[in-house]
N, C-alpha and C. Protein backbone atom coordinates (compact mmCIF):
# COMPACT_ATOMS: atom_id res chain seq x y z
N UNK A 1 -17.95 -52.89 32.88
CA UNK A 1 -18.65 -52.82 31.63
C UNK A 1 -17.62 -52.93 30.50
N UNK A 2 -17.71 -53.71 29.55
CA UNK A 2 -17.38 -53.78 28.23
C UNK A 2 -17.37 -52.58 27.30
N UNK A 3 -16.35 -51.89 27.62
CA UNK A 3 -16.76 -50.95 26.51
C UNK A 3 -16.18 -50.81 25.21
N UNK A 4 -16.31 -50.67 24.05
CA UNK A 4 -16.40 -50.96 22.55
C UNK A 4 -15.64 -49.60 22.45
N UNK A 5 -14.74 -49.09 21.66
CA UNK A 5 -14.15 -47.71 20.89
C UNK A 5 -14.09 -47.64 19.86
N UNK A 6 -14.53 -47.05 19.09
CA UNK A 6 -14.09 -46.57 17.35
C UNK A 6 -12.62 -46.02 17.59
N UNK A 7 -11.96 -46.39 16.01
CA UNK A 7 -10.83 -45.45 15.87
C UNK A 7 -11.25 -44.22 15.28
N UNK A 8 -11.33 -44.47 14.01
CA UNK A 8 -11.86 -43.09 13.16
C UNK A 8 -12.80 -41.97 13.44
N UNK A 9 -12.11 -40.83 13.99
CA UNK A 9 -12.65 -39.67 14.37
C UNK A 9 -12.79 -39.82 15.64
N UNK A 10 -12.82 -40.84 16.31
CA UNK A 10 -13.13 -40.85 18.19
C UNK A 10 -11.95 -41.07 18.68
N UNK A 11 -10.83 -41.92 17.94
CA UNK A 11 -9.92 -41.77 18.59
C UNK A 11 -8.15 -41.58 17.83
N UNK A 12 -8.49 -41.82 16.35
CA UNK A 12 -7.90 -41.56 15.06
C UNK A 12 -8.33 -40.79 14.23
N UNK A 13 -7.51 -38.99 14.13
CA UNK A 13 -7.93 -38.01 13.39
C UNK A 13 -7.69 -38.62 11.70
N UNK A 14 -8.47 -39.37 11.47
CA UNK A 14 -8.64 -39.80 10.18
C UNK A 14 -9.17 -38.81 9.14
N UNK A 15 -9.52 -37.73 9.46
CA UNK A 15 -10.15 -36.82 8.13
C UNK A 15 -9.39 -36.00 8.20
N UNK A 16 -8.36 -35.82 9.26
CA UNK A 16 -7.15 -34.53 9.38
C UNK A 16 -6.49 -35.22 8.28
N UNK A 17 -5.76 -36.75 8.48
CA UNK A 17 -4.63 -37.25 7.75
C UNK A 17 -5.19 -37.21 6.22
N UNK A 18 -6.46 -37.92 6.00
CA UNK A 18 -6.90 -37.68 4.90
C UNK A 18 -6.50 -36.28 4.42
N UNK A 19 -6.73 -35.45 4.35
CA UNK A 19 -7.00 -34.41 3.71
C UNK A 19 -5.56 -33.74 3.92
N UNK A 20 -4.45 -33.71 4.66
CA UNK A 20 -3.38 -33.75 4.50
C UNK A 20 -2.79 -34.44 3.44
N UNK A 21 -2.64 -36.06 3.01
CA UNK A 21 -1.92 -36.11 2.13
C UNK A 21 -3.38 -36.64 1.16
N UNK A 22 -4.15 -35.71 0.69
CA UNK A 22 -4.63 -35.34 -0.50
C UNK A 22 -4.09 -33.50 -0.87
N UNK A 23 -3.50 -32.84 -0.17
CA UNK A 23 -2.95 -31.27 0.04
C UNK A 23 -1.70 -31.92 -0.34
N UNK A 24 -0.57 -32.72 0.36
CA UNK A 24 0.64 -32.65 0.01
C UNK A 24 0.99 -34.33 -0.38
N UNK A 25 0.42 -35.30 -0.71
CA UNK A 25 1.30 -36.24 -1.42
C UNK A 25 0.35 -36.75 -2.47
N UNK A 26 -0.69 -36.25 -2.81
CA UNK A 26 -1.64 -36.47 -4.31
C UNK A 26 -1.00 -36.03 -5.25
N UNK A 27 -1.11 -36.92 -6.22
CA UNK A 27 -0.14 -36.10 -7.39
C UNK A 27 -0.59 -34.92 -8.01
N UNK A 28 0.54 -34.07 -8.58
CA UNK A 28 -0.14 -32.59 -8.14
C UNK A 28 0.01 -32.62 -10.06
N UNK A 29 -1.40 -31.36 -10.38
CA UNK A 29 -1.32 -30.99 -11.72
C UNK A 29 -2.97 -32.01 -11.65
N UNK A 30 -3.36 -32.94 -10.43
CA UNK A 30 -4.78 -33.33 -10.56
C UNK A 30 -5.61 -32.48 -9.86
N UNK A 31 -6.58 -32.29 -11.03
CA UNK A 31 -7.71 -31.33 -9.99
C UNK A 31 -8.60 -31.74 -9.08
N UNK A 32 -8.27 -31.08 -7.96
CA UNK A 32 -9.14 -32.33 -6.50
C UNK A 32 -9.80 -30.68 -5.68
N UNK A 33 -11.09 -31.08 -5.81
CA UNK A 33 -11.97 -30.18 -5.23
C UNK A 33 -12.77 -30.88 -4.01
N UNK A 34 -13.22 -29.87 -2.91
CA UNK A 34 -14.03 -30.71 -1.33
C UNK A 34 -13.40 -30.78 -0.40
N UNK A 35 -12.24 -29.71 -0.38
CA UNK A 35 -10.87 -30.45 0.69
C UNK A 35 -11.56 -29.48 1.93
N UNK A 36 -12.28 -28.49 1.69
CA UNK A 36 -12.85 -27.89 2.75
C UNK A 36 -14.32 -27.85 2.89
N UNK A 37 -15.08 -29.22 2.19
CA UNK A 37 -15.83 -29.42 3.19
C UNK A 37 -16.14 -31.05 3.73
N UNK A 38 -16.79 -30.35 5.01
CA UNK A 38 -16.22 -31.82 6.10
C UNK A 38 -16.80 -33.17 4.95
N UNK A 39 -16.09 -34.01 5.32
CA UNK A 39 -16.57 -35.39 4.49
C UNK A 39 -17.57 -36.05 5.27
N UNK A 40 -18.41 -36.64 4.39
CA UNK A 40 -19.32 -37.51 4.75
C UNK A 40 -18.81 -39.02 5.20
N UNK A 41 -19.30 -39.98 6.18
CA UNK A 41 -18.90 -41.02 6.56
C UNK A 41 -19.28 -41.65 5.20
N UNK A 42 -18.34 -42.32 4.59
CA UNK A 42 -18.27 -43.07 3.53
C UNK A 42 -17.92 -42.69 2.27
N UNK A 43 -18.69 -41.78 2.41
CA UNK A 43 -18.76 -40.37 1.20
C UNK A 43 -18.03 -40.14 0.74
N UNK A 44 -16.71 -40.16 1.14
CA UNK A 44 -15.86 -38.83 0.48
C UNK A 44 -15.47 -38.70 -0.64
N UNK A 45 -16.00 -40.17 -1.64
CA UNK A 45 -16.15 -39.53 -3.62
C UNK A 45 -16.57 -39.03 -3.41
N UNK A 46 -17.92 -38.71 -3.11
CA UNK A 46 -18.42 -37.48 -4.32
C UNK A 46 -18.36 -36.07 -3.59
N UNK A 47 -17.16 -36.07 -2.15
CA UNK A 47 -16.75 -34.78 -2.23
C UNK A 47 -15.35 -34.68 -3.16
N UNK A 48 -14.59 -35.62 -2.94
CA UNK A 48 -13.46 -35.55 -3.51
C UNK A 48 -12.94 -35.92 -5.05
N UNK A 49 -14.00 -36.63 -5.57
CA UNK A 49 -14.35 -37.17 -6.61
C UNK A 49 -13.26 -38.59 -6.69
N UNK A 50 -13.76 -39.34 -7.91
CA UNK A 50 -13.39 -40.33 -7.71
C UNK A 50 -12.40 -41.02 -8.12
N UNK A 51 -11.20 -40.23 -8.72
CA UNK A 51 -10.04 -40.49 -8.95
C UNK A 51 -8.77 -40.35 -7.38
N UNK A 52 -9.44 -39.12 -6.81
CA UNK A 52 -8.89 -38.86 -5.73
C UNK A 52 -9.45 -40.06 -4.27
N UNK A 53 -10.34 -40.62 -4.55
CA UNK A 53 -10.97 -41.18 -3.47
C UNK A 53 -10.36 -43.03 -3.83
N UNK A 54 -10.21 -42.93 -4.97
CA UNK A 54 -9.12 -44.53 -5.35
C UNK A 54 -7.88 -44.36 -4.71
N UNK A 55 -7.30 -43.21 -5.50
CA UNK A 55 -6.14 -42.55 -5.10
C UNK A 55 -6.05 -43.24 -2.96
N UNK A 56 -6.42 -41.84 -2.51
CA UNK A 56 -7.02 -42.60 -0.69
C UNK A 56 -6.52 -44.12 -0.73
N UNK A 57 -7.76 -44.69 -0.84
CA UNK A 57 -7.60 -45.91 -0.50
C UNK A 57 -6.90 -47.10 -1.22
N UNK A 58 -5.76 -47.11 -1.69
CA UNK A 58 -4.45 -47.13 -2.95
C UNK A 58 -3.57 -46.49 -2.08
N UNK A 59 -2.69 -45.79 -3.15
CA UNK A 59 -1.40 -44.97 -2.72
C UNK A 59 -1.89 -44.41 -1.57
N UNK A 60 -3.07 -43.69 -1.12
CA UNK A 60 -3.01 -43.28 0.24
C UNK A 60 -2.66 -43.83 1.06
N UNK A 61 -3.10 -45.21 1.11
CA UNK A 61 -2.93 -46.24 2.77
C UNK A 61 -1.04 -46.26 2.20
N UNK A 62 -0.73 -46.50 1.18
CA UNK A 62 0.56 -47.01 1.33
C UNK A 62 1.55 -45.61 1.51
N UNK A 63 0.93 -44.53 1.80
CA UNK A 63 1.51 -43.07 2.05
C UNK A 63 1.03 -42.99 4.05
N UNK A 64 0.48 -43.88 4.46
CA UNK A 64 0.32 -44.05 5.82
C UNK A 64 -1.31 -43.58 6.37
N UNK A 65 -1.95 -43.59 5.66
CA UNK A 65 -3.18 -43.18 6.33
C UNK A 65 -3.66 -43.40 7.13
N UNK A 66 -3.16 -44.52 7.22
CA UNK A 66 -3.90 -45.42 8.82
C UNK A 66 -2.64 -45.63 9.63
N UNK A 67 -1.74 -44.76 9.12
CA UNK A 67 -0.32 -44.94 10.24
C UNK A 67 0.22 -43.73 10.99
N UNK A 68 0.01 -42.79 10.58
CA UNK A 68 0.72 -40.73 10.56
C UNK A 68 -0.45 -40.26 11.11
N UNK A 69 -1.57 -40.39 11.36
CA UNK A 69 -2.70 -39.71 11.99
C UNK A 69 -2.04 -39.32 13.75
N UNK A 70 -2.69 -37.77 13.82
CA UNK A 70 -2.80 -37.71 15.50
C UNK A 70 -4.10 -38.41 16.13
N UNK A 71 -3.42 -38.51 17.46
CA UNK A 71 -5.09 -38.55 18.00
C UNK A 71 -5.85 -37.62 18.55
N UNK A 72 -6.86 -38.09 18.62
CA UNK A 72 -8.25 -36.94 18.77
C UNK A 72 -7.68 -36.21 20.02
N UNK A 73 -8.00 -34.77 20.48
CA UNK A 73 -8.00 -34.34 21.63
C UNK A 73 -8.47 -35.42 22.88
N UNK A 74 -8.04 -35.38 23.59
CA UNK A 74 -8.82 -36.02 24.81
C UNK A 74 -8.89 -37.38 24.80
N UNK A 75 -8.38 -38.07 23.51
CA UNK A 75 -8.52 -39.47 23.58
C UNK A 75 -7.40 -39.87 24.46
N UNK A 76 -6.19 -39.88 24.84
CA UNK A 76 -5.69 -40.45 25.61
C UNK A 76 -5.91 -40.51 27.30
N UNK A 77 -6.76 -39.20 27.29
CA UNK A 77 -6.80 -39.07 28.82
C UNK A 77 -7.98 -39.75 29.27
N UNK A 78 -8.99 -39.52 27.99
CA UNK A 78 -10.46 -40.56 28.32
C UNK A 78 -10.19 -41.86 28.23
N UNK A 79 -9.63 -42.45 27.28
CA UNK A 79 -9.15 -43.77 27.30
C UNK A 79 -8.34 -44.11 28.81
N UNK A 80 -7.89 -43.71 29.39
CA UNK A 80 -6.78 -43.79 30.58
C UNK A 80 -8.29 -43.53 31.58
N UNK A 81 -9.42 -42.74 31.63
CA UNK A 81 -10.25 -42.57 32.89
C UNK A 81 -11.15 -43.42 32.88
N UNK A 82 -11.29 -44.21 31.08
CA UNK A 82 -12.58 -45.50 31.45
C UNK A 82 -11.94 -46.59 32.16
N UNK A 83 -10.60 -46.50 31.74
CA UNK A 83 -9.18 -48.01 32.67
C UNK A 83 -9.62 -48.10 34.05
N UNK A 84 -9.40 -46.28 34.09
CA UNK A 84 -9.09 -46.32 35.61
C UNK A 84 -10.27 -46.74 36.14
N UNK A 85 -11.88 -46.09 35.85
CA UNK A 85 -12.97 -46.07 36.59
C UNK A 85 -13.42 -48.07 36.23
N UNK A 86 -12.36 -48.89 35.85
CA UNK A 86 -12.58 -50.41 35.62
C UNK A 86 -12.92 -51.08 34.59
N UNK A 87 -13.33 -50.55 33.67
CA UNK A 87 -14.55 -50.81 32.48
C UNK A 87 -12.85 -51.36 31.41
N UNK A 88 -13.64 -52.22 30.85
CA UNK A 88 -13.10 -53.36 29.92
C UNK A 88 -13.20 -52.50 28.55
N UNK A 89 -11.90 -52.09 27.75
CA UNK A 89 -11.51 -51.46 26.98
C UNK A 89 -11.27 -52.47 26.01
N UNK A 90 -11.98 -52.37 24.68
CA UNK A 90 -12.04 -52.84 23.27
C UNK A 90 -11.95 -52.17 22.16
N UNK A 91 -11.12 -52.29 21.28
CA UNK A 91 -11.29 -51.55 20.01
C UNK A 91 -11.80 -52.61 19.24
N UNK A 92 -13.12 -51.52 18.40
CA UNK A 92 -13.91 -52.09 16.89
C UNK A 92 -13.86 -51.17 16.16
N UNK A 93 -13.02 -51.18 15.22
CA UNK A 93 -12.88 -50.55 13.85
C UNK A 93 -13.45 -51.28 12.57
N UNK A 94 -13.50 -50.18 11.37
CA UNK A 94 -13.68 -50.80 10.43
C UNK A 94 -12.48 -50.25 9.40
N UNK A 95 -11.58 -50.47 8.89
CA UNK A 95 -10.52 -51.04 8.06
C UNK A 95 -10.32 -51.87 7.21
N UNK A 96 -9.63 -50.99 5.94
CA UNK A 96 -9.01 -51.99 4.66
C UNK A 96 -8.46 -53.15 5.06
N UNK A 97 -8.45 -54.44 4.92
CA UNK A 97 -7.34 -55.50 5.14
C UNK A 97 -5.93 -54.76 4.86
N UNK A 98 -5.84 -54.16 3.63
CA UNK A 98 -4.60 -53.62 3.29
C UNK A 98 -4.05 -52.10 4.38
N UNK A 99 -4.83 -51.62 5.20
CA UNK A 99 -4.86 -50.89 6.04
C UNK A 99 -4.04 -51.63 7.57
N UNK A 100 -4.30 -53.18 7.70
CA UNK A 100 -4.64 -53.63 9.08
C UNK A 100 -2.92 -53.18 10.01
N UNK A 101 -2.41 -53.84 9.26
CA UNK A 101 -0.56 -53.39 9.86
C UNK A 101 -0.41 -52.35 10.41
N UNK A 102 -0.67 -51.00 9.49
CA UNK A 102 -0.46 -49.27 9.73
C UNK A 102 -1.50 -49.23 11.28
N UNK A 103 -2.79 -49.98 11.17
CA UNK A 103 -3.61 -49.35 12.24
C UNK A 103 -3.19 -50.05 13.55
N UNK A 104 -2.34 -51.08 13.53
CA UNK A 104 -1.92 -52.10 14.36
C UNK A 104 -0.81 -51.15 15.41
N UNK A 105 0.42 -50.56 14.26
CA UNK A 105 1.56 -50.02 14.23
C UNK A 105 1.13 -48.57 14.67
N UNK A 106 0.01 -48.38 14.41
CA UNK A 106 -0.97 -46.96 14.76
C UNK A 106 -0.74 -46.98 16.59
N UNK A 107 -1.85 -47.83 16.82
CA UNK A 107 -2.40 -48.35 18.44
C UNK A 107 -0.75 -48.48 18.94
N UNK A 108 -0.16 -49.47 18.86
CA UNK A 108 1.60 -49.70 19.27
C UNK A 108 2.29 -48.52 19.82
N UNK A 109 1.89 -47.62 18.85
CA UNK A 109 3.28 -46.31 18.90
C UNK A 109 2.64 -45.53 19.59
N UNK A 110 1.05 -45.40 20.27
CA UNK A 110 0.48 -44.50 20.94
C UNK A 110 -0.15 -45.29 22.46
N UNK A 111 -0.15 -46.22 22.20
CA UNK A 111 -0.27 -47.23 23.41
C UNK A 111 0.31 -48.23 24.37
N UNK A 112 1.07 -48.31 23.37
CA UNK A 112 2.26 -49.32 24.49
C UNK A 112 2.86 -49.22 25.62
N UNK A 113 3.33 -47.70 25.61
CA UNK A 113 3.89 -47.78 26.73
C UNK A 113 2.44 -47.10 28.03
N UNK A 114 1.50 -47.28 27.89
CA UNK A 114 0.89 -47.20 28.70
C UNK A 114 0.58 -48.10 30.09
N UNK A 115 0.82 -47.72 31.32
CA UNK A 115 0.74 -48.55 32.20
C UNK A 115 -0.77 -47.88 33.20
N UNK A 116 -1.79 -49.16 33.43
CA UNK A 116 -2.05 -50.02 32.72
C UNK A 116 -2.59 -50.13 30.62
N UNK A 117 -2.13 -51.17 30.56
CA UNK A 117 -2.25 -51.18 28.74
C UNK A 117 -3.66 -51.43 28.43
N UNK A 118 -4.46 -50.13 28.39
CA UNK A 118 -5.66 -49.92 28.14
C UNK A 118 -7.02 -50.76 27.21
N UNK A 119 -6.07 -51.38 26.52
CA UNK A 119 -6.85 -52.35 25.38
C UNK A 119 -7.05 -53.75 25.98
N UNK A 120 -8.35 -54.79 26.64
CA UNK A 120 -8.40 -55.94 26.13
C UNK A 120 -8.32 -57.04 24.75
N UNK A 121 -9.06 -55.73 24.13
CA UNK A 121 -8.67 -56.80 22.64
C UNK A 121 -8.65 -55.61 21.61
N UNK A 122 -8.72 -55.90 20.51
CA UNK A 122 -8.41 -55.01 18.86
C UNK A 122 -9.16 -55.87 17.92
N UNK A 123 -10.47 -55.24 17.51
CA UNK A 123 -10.99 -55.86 16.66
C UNK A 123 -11.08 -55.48 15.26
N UNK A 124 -9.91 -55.38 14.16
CA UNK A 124 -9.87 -54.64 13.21
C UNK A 124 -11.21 -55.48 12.01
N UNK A 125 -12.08 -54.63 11.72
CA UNK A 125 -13.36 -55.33 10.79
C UNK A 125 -12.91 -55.34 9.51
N UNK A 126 -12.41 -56.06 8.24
CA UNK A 126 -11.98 -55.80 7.24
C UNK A 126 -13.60 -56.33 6.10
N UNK A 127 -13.85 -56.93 6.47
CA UNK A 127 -15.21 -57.50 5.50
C UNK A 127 -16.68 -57.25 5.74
N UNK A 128 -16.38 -55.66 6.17
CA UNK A 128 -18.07 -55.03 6.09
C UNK A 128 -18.63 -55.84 7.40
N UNK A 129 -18.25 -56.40 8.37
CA UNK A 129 -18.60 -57.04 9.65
C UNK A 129 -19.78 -56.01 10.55
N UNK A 130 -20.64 -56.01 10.58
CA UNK A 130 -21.39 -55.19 11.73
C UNK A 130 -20.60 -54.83 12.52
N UNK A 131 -20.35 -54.28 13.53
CA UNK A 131 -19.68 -53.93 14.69
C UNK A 131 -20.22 -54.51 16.16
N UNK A 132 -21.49 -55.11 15.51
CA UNK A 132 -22.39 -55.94 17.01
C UNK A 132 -22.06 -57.52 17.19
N UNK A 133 -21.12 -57.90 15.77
CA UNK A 133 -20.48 -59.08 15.73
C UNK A 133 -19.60 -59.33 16.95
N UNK A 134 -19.16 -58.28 17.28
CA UNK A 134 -17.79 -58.13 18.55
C UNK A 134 -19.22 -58.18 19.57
N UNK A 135 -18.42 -58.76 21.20
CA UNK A 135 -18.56 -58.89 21.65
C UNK A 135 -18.70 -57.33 23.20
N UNK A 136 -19.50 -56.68 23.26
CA UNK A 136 -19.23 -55.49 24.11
C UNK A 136 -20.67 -55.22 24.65
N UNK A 137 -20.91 -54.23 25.84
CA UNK A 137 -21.79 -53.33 26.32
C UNK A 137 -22.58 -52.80 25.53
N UNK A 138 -21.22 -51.59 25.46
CA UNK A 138 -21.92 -49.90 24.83
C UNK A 138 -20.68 -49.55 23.80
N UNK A 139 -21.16 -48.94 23.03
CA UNK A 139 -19.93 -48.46 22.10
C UNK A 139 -19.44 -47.17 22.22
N UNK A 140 -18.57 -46.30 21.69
CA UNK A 140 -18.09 -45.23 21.63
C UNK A 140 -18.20 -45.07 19.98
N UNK A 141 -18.97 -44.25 19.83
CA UNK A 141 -18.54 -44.21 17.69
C UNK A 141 -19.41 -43.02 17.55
N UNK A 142 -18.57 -42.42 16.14
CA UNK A 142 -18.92 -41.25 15.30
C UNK A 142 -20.23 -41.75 14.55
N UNK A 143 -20.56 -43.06 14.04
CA UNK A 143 -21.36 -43.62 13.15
C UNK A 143 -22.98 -43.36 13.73
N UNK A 144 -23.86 -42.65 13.31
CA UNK A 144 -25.39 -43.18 13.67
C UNK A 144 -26.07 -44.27 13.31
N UNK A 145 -25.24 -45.18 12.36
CA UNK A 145 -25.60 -46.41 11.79
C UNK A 145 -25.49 -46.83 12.72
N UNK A 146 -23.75 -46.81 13.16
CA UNK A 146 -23.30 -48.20 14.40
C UNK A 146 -23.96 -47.98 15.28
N UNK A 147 -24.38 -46.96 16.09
CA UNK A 147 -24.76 -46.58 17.03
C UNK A 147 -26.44 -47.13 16.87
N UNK A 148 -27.43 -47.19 15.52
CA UNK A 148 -28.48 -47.64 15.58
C UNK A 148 -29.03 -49.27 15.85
N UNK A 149 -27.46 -49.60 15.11
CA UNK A 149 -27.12 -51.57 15.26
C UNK A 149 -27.44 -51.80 16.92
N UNK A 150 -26.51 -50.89 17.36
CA UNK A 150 -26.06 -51.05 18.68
C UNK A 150 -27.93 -51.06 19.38
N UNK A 151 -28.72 -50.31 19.27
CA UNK A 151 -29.74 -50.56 19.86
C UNK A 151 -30.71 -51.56 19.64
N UNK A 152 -30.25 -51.81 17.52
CA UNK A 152 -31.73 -53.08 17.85
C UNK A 152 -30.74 -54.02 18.39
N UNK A 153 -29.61 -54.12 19.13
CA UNK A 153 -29.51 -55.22 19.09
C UNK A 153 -29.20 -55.34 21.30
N UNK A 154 -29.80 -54.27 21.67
CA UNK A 154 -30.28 -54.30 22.65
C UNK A 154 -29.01 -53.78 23.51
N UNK A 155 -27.64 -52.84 22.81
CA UNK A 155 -26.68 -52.42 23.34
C UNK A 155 -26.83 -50.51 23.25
N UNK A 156 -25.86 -49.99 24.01
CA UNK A 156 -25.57 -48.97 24.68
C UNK A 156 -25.11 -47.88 23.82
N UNK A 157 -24.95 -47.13 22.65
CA UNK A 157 -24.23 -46.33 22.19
C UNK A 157 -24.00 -44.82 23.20
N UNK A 158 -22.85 -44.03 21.92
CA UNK A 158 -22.08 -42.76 22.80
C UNK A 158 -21.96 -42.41 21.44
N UNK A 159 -22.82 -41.33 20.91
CA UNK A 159 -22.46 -41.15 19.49
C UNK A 159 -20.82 -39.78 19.97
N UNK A 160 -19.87 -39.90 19.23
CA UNK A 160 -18.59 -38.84 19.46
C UNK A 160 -18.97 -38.04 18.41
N UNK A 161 -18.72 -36.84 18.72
CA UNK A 161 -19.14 -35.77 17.70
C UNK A 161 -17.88 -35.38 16.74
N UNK A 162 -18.42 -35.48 15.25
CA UNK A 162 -17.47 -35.38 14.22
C UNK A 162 -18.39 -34.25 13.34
N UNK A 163 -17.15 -33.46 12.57
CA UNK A 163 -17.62 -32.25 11.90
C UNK A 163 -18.81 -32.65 10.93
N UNK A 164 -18.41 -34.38 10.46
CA UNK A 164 -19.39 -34.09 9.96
C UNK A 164 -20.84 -35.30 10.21
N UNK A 165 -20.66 -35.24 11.19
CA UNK A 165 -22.62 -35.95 12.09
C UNK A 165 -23.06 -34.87 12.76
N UNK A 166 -23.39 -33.63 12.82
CA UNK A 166 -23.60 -32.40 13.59
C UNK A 166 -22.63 -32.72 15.29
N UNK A 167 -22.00 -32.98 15.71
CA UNK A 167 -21.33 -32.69 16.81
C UNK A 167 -21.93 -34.24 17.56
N UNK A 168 -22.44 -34.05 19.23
CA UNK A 168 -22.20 -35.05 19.75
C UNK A 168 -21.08 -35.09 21.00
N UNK A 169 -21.02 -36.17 21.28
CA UNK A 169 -20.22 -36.09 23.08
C UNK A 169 -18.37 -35.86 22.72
N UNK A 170 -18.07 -35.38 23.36
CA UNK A 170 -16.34 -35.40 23.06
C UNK A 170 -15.87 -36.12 24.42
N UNK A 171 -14.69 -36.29 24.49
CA UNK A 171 -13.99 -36.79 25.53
C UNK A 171 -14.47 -37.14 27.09
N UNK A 172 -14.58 -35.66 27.74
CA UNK A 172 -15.24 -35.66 28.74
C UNK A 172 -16.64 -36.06 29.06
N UNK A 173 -17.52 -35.79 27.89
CA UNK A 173 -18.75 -36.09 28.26
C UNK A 173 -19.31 -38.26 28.10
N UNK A 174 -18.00 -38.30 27.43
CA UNK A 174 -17.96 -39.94 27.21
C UNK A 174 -17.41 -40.61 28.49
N UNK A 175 -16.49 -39.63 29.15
CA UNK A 175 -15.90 -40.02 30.45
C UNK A 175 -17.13 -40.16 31.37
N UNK A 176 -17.92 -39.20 31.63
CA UNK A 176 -18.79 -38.49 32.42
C UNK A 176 -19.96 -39.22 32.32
N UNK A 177 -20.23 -39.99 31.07
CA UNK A 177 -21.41 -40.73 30.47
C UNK A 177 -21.40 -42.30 30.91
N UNK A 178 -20.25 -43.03 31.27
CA UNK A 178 -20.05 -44.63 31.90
C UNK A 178 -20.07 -44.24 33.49
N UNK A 179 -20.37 -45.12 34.34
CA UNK A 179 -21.37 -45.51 33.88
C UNK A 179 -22.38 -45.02 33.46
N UNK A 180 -23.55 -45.55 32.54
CA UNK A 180 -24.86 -45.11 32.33
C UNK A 180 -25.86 -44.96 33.00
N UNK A 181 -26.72 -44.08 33.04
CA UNK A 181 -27.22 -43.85 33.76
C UNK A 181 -28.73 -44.77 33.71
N UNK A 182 -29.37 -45.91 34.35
CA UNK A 182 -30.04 -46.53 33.91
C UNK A 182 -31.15 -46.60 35.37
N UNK A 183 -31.88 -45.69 35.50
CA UNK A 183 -32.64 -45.68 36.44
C UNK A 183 -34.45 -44.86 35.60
N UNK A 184 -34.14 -44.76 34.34
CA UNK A 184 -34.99 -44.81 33.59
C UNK A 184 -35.90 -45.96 33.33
């Protein structure tokens, strides 16, 4: 099976790094309020307001946002048990163009030396692309959007639970979940 991965939040702590360098490399003496509560997918003006949320996607990416992130608990070992159990490993993200290098240099420094090298392809989305444009099964994603694409368009979602979509499958239960169970 083809399976599809998000970075952000499923397998790139993207709201940790965020909110790290809005705490220590935002310029300080600006007042930035919302840092403790979870951000909304897309959202995060009008938690962070909207000097700070330019700021992000600006000086943030070029402060590494899409480069200094950990990864999620469990993502390396789940990523390594869909390899093993055979299933065809894809990344579909959605990303700044001005982001694409850091998230490239991201995957590199946490994947490379993996034997076997877990990724068939890297599909970084820079122009608002659906995510059903790529070619896959079932997906892995934090999104209930992507995850809704994914059905009209007659594919498989795994919503991953992020602080802020009420929770959802983590690691193991995404391991535990391919194959699908289709005797329904």
């Amino acid at each position: 099976m083809r399976i599809a991965v998000d970075l952000d939040e499923v397998v790139y702590a993207w709201e940790r790094t965020a909110r790290y360098l809005l705490r220590n490399v935002y310029p300080r003496g600006h007042k930035l309020s919302g840092l403790n509560t979870p951000f909304t997918e897309w959202e995060i003006g009008n938690t962070i307001g909207d000097n700070a949320y330019k700021w992000l996607f600006d000086e943030g990416i070029d402060a590494g946002l899409f480069r200094h992130g950990h990864v999620i608990t469990g993502a390396m070992l789940g990523v390594r048990a869909l390899k093993a159990a055979g299933h065809d490993l894809v990344i579909v993200t959605h990303r700044p163009e001005k982001g694409v290098r850091d998230t490239l240099a991201w995957i590199n420094f946490h994947f490379d030396t993996e034997d076997p090298y877990p990724w068939s392809g890297i599909n970084i989305l820079s122009g608002g692309e659906p995510k059903t444009d790529v070619q896959w099964d079932a997906i892995v994603d934090d999104s209930p959007k992507n995850l809704e694409d994914a059905e009209a368009h007659g594919r498989l979602g795994v919503q991953f639970g992020a602080a802020w979509n009420g929770g959802g499958a983590d690691w193991p239960a995404v391991v535990k979940g391919f194959p699908p169970d289709r005797r329904n």
